[in-house]
C-alpha atoms as a PDB file:
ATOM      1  CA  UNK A   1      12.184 -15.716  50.490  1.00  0.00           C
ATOM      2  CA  UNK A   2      14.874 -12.965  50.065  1.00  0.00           C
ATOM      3  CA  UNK A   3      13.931 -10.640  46.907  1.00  0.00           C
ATOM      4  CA  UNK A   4      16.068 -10.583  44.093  1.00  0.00           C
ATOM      5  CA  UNK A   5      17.943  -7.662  42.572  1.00  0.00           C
ATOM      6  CA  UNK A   6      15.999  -6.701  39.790  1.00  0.00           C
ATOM      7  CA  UNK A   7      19.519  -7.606  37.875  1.00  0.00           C
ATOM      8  CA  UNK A   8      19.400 -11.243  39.465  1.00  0.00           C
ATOM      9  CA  UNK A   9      15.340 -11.723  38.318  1.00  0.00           C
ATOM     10  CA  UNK A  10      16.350 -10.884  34.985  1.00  0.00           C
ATOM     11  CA  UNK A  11      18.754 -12.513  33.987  1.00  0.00           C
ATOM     12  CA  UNK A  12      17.015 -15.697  35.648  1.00  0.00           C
ATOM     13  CA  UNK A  13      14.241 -14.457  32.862  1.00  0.00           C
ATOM     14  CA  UNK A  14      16.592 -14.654  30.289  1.00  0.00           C
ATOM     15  CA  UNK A  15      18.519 -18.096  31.376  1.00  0.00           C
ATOM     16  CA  UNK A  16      15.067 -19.722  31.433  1.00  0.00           C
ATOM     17  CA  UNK A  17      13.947 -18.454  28.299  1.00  0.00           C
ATOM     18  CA  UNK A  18      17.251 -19.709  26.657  1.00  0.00           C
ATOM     19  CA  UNK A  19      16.365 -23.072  28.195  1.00  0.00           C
ATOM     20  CA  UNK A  20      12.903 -23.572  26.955  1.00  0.00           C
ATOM     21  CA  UNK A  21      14.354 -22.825  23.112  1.00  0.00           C
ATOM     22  CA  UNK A  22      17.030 -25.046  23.626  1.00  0.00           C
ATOM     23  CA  UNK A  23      18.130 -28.701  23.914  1.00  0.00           C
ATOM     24  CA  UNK A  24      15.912 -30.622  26.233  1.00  0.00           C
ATOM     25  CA  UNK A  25      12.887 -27.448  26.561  1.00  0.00           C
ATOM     26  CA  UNK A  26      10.063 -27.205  25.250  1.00  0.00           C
ATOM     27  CA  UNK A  27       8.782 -28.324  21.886  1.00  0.00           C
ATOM     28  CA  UNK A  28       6.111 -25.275  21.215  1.00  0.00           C
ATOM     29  CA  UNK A  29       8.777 -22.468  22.767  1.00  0.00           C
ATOM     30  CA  UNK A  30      11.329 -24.256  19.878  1.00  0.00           C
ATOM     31  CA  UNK A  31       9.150 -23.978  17.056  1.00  0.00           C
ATOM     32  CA  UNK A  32       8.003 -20.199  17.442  1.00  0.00           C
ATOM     33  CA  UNK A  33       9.189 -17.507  15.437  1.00  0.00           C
ATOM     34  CA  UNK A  34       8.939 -13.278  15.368  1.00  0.00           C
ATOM     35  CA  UNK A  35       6.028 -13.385  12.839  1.00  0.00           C
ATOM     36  CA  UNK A  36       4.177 -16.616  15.180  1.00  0.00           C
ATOM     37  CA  UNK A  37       4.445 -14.470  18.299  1.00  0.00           C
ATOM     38  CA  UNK A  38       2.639 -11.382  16.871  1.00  0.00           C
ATOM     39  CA  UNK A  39      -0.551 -11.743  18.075  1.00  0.00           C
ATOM     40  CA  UNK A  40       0.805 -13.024  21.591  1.00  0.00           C
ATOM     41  CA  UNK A  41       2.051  -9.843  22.192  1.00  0.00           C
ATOM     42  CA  UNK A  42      -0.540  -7.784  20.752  1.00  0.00           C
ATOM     43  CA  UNK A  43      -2.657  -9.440  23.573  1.00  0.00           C
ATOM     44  CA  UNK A  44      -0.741  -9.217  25.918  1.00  0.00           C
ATOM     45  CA  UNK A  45      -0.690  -5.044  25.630  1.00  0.00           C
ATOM     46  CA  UNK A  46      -4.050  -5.434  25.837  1.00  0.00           C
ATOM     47  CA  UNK A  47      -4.171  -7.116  29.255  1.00  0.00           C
ATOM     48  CA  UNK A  48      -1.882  -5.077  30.646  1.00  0.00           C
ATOM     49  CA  UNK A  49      -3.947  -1.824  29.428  1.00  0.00           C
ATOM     50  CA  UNK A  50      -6.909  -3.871  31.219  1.00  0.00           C
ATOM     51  CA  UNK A  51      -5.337  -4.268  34.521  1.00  0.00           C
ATOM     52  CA  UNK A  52      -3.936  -0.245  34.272  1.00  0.00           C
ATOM     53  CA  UNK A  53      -7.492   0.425  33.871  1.00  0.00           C
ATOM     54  CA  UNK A  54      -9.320  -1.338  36.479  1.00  0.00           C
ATOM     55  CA  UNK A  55      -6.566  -0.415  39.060  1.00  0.00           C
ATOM     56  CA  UNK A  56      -5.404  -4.059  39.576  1.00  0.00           C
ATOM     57  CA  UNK A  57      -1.640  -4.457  41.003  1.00  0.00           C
ATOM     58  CA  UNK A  58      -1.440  -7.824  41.080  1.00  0.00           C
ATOM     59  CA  UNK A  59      -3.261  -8.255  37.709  1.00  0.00           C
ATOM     60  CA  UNK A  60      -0.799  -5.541  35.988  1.00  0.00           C
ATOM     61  CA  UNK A  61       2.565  -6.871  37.647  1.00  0.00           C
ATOM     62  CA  UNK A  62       1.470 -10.401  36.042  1.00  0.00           C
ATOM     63  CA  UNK A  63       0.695  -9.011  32.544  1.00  0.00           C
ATOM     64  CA  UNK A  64       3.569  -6.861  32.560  1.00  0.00           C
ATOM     65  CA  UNK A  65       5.365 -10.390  33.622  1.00  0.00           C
ATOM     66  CA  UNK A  66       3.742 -11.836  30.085  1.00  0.00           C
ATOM     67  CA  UNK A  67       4.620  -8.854  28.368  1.00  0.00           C
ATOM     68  CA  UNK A  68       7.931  -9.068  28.789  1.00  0.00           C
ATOM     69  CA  UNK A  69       8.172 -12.728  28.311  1.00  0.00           C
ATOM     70  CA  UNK A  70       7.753 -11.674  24.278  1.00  0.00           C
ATOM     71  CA  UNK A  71      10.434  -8.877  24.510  1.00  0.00           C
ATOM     72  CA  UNK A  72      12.192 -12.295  26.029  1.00  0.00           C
ATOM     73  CA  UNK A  73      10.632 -14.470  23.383  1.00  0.00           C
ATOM     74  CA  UNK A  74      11.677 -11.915  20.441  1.00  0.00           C
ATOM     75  CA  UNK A  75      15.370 -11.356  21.790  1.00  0.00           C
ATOM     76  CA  UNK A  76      15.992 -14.925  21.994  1.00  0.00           C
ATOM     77  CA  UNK A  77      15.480 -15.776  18.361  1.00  0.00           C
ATOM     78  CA  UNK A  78      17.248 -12.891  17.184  1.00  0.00           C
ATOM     79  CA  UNK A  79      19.960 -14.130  19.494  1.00  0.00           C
ATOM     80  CA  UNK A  80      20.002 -16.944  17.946  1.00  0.00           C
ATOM     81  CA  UNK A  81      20.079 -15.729  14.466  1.00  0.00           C
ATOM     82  CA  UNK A  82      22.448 -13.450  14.830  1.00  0.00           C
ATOM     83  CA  UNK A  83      20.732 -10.071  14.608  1.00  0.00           C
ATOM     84  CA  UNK A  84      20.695  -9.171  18.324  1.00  0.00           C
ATOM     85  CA  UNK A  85      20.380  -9.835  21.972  1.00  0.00           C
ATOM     86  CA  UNK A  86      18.320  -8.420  24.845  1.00  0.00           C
ATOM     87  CA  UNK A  87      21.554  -6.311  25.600  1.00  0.00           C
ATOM     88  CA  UNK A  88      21.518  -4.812  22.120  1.00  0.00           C
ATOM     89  CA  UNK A  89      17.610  -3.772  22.544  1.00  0.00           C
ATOM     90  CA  UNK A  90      18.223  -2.321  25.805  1.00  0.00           C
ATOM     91  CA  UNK A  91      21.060   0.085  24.910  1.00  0.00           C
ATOM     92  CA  UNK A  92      19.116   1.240  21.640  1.00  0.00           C
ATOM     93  CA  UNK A  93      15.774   2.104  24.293  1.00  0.00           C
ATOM     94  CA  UNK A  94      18.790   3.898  26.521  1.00  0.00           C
ATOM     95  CA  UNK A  95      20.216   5.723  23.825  1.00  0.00           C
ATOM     96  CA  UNK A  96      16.811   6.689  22.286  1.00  0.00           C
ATOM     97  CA  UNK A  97      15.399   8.274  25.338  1.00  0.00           C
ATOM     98  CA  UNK A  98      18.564  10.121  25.587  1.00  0.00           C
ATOM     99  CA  UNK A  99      18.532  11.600  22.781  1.00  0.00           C
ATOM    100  CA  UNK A 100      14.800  12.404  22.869  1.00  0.00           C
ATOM    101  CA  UNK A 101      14.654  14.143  26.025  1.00  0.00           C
ATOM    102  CA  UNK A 102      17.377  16.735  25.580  1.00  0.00           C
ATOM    103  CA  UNK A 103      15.393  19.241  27.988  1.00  0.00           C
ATOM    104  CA  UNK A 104      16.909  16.440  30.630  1.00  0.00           C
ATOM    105  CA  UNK A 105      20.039  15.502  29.357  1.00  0.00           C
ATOM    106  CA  UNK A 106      21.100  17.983  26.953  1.00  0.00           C
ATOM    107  CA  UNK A 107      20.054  21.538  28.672  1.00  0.00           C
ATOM    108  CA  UNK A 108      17.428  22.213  26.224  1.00  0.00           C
ATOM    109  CA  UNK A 109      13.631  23.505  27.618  1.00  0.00           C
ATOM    110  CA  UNK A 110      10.667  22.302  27.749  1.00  0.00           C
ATOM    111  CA  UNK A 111       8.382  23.434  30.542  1.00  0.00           C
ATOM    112  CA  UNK A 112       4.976  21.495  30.046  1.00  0.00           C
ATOM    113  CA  UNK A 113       3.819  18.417  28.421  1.00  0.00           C
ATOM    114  CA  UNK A 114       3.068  19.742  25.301  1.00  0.00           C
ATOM    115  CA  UNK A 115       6.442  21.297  24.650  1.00  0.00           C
ATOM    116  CA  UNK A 116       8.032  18.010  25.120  1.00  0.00           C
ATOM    117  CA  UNK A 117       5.640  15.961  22.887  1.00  0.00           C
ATOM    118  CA  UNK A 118       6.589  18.559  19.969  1.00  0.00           C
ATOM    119  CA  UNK A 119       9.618  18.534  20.397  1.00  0.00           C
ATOM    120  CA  UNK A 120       9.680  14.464  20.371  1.00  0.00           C
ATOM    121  CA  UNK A 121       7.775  14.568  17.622  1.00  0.00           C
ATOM    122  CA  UNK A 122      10.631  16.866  16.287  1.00  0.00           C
ATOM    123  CA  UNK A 123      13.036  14.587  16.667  1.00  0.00           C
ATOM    124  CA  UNK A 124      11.316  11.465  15.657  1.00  0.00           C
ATOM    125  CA  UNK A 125      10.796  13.401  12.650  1.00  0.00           C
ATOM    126  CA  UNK A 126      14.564  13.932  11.784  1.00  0.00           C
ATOM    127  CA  UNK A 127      15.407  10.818  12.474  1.00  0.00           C
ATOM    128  CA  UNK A 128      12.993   9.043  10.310  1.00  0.00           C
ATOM    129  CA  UNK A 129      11.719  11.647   7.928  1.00  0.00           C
ATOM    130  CA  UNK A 130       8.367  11.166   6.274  1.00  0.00           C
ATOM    131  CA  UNK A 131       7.951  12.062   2.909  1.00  0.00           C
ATOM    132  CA  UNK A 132       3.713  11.993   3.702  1.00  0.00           C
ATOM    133  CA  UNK A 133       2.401  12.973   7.543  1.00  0.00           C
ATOM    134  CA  UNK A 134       0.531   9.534   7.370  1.00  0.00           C
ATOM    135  CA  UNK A 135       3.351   7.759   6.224  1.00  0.00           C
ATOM    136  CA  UNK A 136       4.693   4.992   8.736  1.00  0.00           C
ATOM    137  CA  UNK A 137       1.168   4.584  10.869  1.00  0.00           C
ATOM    138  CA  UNK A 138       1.380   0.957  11.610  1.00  0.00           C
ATOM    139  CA  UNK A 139      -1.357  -1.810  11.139  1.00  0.00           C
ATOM    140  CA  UNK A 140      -3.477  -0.846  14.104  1.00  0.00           C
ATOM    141  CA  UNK A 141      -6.734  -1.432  15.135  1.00  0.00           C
ATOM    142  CA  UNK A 142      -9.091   0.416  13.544  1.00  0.00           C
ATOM    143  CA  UNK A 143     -10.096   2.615  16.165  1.00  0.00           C
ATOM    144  CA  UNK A 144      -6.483   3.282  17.022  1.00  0.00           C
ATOM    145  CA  UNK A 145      -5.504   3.633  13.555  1.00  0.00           C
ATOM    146  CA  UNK A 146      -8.145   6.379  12.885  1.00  0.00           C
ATOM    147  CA  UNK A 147      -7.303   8.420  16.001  1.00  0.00           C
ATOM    148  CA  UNK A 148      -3.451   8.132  15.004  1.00  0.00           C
ATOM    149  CA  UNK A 149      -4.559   9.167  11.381  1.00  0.00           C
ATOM    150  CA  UNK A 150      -7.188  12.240  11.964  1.00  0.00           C
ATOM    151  CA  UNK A 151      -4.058  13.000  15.025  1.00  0.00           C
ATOM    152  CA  UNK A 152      -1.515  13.337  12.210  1.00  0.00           C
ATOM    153  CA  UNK A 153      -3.439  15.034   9.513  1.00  0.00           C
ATOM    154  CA  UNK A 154      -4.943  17.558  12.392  1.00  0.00           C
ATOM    155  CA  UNK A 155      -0.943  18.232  13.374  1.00  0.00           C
ATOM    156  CA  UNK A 156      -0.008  18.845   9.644  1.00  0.00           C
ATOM    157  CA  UNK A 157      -3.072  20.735   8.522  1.00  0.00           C
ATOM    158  CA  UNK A 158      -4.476  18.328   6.022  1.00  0.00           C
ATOM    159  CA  UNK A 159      -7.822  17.907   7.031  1.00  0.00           C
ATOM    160  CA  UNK A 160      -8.713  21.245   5.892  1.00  0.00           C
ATOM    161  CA  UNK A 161      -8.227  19.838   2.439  1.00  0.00           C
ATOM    162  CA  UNK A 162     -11.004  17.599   2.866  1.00  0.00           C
ATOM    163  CA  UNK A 163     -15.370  17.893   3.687  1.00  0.00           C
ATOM    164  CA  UNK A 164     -15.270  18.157   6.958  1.00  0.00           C
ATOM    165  CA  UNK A 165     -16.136  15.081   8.782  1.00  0.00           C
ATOM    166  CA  UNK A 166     -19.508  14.378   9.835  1.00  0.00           C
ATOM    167  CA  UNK A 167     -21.943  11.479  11.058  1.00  0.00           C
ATOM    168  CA  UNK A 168     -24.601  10.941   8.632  1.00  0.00           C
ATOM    169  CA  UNK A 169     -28.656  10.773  10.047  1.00  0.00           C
ATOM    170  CA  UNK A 170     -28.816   7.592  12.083  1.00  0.00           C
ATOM    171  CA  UNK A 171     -31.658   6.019  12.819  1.00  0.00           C
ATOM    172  CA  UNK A 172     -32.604   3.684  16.332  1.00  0.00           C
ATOM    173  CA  UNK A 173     -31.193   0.829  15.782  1.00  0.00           C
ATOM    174  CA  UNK A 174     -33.087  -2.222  16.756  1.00  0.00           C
ATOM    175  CA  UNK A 175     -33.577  -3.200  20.034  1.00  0.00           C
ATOM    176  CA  UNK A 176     -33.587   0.208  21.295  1.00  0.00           C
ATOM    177  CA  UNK A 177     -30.353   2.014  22.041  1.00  0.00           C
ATOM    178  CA  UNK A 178     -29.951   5.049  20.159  1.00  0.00           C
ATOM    179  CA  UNK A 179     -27.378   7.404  19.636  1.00  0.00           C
ATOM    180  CA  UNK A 180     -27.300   9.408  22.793  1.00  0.00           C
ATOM    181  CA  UNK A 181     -28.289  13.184  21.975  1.00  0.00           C
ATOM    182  CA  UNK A 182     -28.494  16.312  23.911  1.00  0.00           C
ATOM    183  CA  UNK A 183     -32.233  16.584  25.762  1.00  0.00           C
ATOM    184  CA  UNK A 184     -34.184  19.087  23.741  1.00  0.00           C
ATOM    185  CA  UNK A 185     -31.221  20.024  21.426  1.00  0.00           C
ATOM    186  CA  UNK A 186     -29.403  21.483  23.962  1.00  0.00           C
ATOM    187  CA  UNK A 187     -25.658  21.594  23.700  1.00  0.00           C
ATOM    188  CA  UNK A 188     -24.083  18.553  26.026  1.00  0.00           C
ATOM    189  CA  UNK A 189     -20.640  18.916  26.838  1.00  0.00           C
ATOM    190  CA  UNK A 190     -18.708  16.075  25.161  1.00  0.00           C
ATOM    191  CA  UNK A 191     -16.781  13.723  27.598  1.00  0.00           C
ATOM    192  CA  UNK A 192     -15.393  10.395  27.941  1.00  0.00           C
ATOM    193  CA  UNK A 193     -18.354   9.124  28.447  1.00  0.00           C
ATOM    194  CA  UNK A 194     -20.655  10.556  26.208  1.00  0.00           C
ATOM    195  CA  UNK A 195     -18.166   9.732  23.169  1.00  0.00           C
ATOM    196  CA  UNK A 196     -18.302   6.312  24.745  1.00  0.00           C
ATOM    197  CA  UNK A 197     -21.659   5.850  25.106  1.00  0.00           C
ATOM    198  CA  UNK A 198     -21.921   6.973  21.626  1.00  0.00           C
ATOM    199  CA  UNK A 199     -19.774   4.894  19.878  1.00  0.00           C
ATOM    200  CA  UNK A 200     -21.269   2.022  21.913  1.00  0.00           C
ATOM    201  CA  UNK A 201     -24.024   2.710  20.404  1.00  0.00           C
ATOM    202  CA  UNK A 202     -22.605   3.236  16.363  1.00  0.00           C
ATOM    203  CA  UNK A 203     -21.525  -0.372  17.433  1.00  0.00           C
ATOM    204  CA  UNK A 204     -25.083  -1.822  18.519  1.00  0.00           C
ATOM    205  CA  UNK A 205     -26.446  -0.308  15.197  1.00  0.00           C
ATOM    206  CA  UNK A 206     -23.980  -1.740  13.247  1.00  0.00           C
ATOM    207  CA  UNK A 207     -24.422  -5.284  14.414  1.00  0.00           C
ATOM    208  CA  UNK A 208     -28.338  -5.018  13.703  1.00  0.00           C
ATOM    209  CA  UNK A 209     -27.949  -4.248  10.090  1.00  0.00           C
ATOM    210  CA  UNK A 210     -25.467  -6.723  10.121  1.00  0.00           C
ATOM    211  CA  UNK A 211     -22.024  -4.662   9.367  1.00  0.00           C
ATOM    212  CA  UNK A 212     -18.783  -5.115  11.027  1.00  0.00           C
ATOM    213  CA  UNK A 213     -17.890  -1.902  12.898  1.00  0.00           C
ATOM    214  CA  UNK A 214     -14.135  -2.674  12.789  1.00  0.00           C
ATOM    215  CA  UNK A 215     -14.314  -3.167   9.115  1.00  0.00           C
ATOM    216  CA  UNK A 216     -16.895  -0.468   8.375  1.00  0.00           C
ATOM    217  CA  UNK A 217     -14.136   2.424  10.381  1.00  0.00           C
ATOM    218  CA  UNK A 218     -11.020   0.793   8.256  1.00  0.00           C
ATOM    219  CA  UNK A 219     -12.718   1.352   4.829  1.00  0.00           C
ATOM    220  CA  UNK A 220     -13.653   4.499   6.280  1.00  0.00           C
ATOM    221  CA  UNK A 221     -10.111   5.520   7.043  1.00  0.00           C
ATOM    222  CA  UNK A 222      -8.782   4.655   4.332  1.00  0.00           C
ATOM    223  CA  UNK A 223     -11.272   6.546   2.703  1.00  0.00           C
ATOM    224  CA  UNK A 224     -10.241   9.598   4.035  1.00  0.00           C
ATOM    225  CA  UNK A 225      -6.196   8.594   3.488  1.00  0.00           C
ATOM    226  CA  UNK A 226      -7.199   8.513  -0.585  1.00  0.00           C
ATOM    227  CA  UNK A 227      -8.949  11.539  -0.197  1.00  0.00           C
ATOM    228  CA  UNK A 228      -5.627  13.138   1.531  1.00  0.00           C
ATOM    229  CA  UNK A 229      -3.633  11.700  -1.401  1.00  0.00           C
ATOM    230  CA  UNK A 230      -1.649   8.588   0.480  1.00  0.00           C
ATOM    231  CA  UNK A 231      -2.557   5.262  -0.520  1.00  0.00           C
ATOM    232  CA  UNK A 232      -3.974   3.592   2.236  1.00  0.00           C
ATOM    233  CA  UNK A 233      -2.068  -0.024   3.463  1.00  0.00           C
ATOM    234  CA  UNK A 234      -3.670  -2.793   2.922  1.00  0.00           C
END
């Protein structure tokens, strides 16, 4: 079979998407909305993170398939409403890559990595301007969210407004596997794996006392926000 022009394959995405919401497709495609889809596309993210991760091609040209059937999925209603197409998001991702990368299109400079992350964040920042650092963090896992949250606080200095963070004494949890620490108190380089060995472990010993890690981190997050005087989301 001939391959398509990656023009051709998409708009054969988008003419079969507009047929499964319309007349004559399918009843459960009909009867979804933006808010319905949410977690649909929060999964798929996560598969396609999974199949970067393991290496898989196949795997991660399929989940990227899924997770652009909700861009799809999303357009289409808005379409349909009104608000705006597929063209309309694609133009606004053009134009905002544009404008954030003036060290390519614009003759600014920006020789390494972190030059051009500061000066995104630069720009993201005078676009939408935040009248907190923490303002605008979206409802994330809480993991994610925490990173994202110590990340901006670190960035704008806050932290040093606060205790500094530290793990309190934690005992072997039961069943055996405690919190890795360095043979003989020696100082173990932190890496990858040791941080994810030992939060592996903060999550064993929080399911044998019976707490929910995810829930425990959140209240402590939003612990900290308080304490950096933002009120935390709910």
């Amino acid at each position: 079979m001939a391959q398509q022009s990656s023009t051709d394959a998409l708009a054969r995405a988008i003419a079969v998407m507009t047929h499964l919401r319309g007349p004559g497709g399918c009843p459960w495609d009909a009867e979804q909305t933006h808010v319905s889809l949410t977690k649909y596309a929060i999964e798929e993210a996560y598969e396609v993170a999974e199949a970067a991760e393991i290496g898989d091609d196949a795997a991660l040209e399929e989940e990227l398939g899924d997770l652009l059937l909700q861009v799809l999925f999303h357009a289409e209603i808005a379409r349909e409403r009104g608000a705006f197409t597929l063209e309309d998001v694609a133009a606004t991702l053009v134009e905002k890559l544009t404008r954030r990368h003036p060290h390519v299109f614009a003759g600014e400079k920006a020789a390494t990595p972190e030059e051009v992350e500061q000066n995104w964040d630069a720009i993201k920042h005078a676009e939408k301007p935040r009248s907190h650092p923490l303002e605008g963090i979206p409802h994330l896992p809480a993991l994610a969210r925490a990173q994202k949250v110590l990340s901006r606080a670190r960035k704008a200095g806050l932290l040093a407004s606060v205790e500094p963070l530290a793990p309190a004494d934690t005992p072997t949890p039961a069943g055996g596997g405690a919190l890795p620490t360095p043979a003989d108190g020696a100082a173990e380089p932190a890496s990858s794996e040791t941080i994810g060995a030992e939060l592996l472990a903060l999550v064993q010993r929080a399911q044998s006392l019976g707490i929910d890690a995810e829930q425990s981190l959140r209240y402590a997050t939003r612990d900290l926000e308080a304490k950096l005087d933002l009120p935390p989301r709910a």
